[in-house]
N, C-alpha and C. Protein backbone atom coordinates (compact mmCIF):
# COMPACT_ATOMS: atom_id res chain seq x y z
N UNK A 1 9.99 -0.44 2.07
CA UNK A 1 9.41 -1.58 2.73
C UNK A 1 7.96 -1.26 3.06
N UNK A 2 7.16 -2.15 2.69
CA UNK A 2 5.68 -1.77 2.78
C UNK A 2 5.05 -2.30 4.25
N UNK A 3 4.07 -1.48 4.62
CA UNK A 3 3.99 -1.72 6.08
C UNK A 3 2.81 -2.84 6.13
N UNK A 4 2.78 -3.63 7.30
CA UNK A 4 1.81 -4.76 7.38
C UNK A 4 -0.07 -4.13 7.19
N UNK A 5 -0.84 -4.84 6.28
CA UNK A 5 -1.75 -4.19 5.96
C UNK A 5 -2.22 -3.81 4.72
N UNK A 6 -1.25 -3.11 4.09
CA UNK A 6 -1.43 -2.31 3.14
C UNK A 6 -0.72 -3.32 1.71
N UNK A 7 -1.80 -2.55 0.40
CA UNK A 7 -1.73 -3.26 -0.37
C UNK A 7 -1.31 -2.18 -1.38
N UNK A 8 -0.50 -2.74 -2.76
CA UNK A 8 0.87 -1.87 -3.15
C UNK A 8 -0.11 -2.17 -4.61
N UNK A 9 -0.11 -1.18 -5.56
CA UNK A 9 -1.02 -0.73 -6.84
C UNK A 9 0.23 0.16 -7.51
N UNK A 10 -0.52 0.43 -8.62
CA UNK A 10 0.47 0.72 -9.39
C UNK A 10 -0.93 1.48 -10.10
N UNK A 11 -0.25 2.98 -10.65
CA UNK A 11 -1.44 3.30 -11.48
C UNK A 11 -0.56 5.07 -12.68
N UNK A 12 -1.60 5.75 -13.05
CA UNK A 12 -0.41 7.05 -13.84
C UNK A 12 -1.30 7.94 -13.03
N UNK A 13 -0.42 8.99 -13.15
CA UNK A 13 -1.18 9.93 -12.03
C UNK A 13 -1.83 11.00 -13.62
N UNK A 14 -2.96 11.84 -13.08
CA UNK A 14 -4.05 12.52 -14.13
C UNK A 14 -3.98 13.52 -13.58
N UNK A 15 -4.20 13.70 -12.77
CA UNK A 15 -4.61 15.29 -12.31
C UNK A 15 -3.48 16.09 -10.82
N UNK A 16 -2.35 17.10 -11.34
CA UNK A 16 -1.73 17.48 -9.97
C UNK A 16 -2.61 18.79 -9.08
N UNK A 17 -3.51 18.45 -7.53
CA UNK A 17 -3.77 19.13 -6.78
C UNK A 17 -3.20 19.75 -5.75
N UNK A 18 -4.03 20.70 -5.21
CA UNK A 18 -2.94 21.75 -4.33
C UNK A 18 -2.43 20.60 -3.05
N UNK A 19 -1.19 21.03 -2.14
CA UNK A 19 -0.88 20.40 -0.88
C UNK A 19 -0.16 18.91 -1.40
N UNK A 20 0.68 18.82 -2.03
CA UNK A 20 1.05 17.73 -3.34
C UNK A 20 0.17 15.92 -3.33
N UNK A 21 -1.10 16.64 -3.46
CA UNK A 21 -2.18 15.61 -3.88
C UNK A 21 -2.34 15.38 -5.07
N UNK A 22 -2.43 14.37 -5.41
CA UNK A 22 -2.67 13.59 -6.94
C UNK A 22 -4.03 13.20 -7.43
N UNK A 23 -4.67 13.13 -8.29
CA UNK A 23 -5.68 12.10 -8.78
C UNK A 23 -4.92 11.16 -9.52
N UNK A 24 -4.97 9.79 -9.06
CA UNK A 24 -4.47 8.77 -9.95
C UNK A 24 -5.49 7.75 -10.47
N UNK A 25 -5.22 7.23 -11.71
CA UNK A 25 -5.79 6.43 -12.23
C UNK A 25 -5.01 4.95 -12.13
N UNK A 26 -5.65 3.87 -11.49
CA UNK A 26 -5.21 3.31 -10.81
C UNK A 26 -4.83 1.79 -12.56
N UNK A 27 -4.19 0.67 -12.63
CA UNK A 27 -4.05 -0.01 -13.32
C UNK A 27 -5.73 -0.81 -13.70
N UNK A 28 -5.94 -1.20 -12.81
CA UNK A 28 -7.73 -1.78 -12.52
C UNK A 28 -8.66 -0.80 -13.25
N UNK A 29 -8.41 0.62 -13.28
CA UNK A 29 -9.63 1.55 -13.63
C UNK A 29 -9.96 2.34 -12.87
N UNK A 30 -9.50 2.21 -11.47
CA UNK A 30 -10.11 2.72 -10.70
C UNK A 30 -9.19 4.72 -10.27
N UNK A 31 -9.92 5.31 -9.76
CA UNK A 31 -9.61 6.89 -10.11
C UNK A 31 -9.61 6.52 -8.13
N UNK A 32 -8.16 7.54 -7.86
CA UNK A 32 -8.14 7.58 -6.05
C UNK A 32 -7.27 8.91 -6.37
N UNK A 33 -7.53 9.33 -4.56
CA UNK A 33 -6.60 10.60 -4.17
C UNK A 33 -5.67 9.96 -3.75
N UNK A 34 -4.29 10.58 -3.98
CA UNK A 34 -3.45 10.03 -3.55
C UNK A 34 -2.41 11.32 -2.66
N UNK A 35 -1.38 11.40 -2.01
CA UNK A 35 -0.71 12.78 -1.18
C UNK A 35 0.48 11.57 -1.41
N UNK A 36 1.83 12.38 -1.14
CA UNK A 36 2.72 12.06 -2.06
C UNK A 36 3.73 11.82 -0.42
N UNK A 37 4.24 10.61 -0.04
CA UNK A 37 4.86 10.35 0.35
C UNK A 37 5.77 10.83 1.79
N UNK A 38 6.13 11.05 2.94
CA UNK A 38 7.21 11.66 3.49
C UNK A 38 8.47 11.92 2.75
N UNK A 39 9.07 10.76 3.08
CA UNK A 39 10.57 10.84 2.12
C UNK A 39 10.49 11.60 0.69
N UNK A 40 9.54 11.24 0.03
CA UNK A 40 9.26 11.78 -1.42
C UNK A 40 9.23 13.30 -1.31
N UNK A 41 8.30 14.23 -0.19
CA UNK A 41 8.46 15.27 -0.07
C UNK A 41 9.91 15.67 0.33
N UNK A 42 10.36 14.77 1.14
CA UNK A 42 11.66 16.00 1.66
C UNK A 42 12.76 15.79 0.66
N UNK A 43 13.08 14.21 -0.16
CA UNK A 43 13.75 15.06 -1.33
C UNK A 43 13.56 15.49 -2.15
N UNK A 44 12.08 16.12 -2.66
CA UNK A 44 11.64 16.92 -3.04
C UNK A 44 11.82 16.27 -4.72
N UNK A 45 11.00 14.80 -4.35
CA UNK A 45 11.24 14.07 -5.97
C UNK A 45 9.71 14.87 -6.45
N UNK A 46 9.45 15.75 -7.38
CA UNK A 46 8.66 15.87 -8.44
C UNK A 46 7.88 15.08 -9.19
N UNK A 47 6.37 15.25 -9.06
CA UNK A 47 5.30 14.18 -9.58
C UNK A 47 4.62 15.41 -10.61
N UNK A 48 4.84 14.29 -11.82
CA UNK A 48 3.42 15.62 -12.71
C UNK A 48 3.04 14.81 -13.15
N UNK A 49 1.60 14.69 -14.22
CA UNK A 49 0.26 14.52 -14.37
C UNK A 49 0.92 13.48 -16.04
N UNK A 50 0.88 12.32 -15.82
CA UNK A 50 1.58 11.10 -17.16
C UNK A 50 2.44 10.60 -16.30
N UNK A 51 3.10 11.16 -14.93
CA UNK A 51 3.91 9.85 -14.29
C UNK A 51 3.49 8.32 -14.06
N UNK A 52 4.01 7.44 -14.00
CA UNK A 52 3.67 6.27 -13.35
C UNK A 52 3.97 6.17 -12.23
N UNK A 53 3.25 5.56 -11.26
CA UNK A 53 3.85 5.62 -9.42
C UNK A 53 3.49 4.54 -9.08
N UNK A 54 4.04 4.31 -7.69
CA UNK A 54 3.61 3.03 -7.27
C UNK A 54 3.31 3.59 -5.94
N UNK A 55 1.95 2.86 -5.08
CA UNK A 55 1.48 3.60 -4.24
C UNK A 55 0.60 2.73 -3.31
N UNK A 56 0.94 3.23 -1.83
CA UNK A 56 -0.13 2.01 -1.24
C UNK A 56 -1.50 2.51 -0.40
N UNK A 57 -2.26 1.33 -0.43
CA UNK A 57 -3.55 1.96 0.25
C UNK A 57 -3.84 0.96 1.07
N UNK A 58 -4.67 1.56 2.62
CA UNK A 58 -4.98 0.84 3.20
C UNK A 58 -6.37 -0.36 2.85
N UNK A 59 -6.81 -1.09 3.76
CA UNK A 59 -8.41 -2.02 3.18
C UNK A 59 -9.46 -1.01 3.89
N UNK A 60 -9.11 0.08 5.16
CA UNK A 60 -10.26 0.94 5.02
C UNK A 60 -10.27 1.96 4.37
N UNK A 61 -9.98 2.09 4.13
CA UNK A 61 -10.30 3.36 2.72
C UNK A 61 -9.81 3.50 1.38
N UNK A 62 -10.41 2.46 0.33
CA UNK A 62 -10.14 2.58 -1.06
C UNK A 62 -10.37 3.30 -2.10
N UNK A 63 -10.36 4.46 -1.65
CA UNK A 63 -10.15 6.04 -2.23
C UNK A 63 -8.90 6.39 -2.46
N UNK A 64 -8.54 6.30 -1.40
CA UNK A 64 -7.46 7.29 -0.67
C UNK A 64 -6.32 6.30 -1.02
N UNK A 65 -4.56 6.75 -1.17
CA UNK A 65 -3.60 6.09 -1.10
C UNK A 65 -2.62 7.00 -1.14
N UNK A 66 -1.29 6.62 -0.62
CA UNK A 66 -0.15 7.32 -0.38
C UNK A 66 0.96 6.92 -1.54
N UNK A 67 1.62 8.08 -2.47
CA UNK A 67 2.32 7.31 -3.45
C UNK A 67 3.38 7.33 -2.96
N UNK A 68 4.49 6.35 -2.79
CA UNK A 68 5.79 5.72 -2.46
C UNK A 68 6.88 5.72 -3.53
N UNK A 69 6.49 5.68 -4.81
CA UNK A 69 7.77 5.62 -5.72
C UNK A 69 7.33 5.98 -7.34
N UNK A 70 8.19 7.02 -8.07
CA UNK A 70 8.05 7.30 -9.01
C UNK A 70 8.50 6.84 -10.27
N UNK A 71 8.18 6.20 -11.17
CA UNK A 71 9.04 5.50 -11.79
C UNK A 71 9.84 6.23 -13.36
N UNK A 72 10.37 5.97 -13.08
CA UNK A 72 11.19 6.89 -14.34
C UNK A 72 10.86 6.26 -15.56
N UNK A 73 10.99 6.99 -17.17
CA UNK A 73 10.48 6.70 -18.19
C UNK A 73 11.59 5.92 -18.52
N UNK A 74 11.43 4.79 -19.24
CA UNK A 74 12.16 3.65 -19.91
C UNK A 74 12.30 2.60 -18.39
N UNK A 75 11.85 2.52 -17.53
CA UNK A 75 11.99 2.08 -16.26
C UNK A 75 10.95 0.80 -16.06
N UNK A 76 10.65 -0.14 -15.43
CA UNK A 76 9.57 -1.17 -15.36
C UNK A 76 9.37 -0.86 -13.84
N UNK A 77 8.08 -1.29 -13.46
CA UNK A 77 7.67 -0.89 -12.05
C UNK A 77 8.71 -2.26 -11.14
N UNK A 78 9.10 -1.36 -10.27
CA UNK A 78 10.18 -2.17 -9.01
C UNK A 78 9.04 -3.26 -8.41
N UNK A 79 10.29 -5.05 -8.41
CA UNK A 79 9.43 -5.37 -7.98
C UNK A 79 9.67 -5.78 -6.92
N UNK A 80 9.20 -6.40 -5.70
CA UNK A 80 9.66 -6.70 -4.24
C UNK A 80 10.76 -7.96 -4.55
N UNK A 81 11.90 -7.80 -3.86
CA UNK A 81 12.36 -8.93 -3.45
C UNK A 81 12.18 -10.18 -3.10
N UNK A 82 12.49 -11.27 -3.48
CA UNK A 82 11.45 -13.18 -2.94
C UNK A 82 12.35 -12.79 -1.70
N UNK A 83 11.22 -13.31 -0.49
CA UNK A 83 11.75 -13.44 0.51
C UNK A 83 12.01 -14.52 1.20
N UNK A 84 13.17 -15.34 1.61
CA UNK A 84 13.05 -16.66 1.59
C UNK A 84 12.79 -17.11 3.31
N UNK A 85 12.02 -17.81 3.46
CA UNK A 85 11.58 -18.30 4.37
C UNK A 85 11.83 -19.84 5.25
């Protein structure tokens, strides 16, 4: 569940850095740091450098983003639920 604020991208990750930081290349073009999740660390899901992720960033700082979900190969990126109102 994505928190109020934040906006959800989709991009492949390029480069794995120390402290499980990413360089991702974002769908748009755009190149951000990304650090890999809470939950993602403690079950200890594995990101390497050709994954696809899905990942959110705040509106102050469009560098930076936190990746949330890894998507597996033969897989389409998850998409949110319609929420009915």
């Amino acid at each position: 569940m994505a928190k109020t604020g934040v906006t959800e991208h989709q991009g492949i990750v390029t480069e794995a850095l120390p402290n499980t930081m990413f360089r991702v290349t974002l769908d748009d073009g755009r190149e951000i740091l990304a650090h890999l999740s809470g939950k993602m660390r403690m079950y200890r899901i594995s990101i390497m450098p050709g994954d696809k992720v899905k990942l959110e960033m705040t509106p102050y700082d469009p560098t930076k983003g936190r990746i949330t979900y890894r998507v597996r190969e033969g897989q389409n990126f998850p998409t949110p639920a319609p929420t009915s109102q």
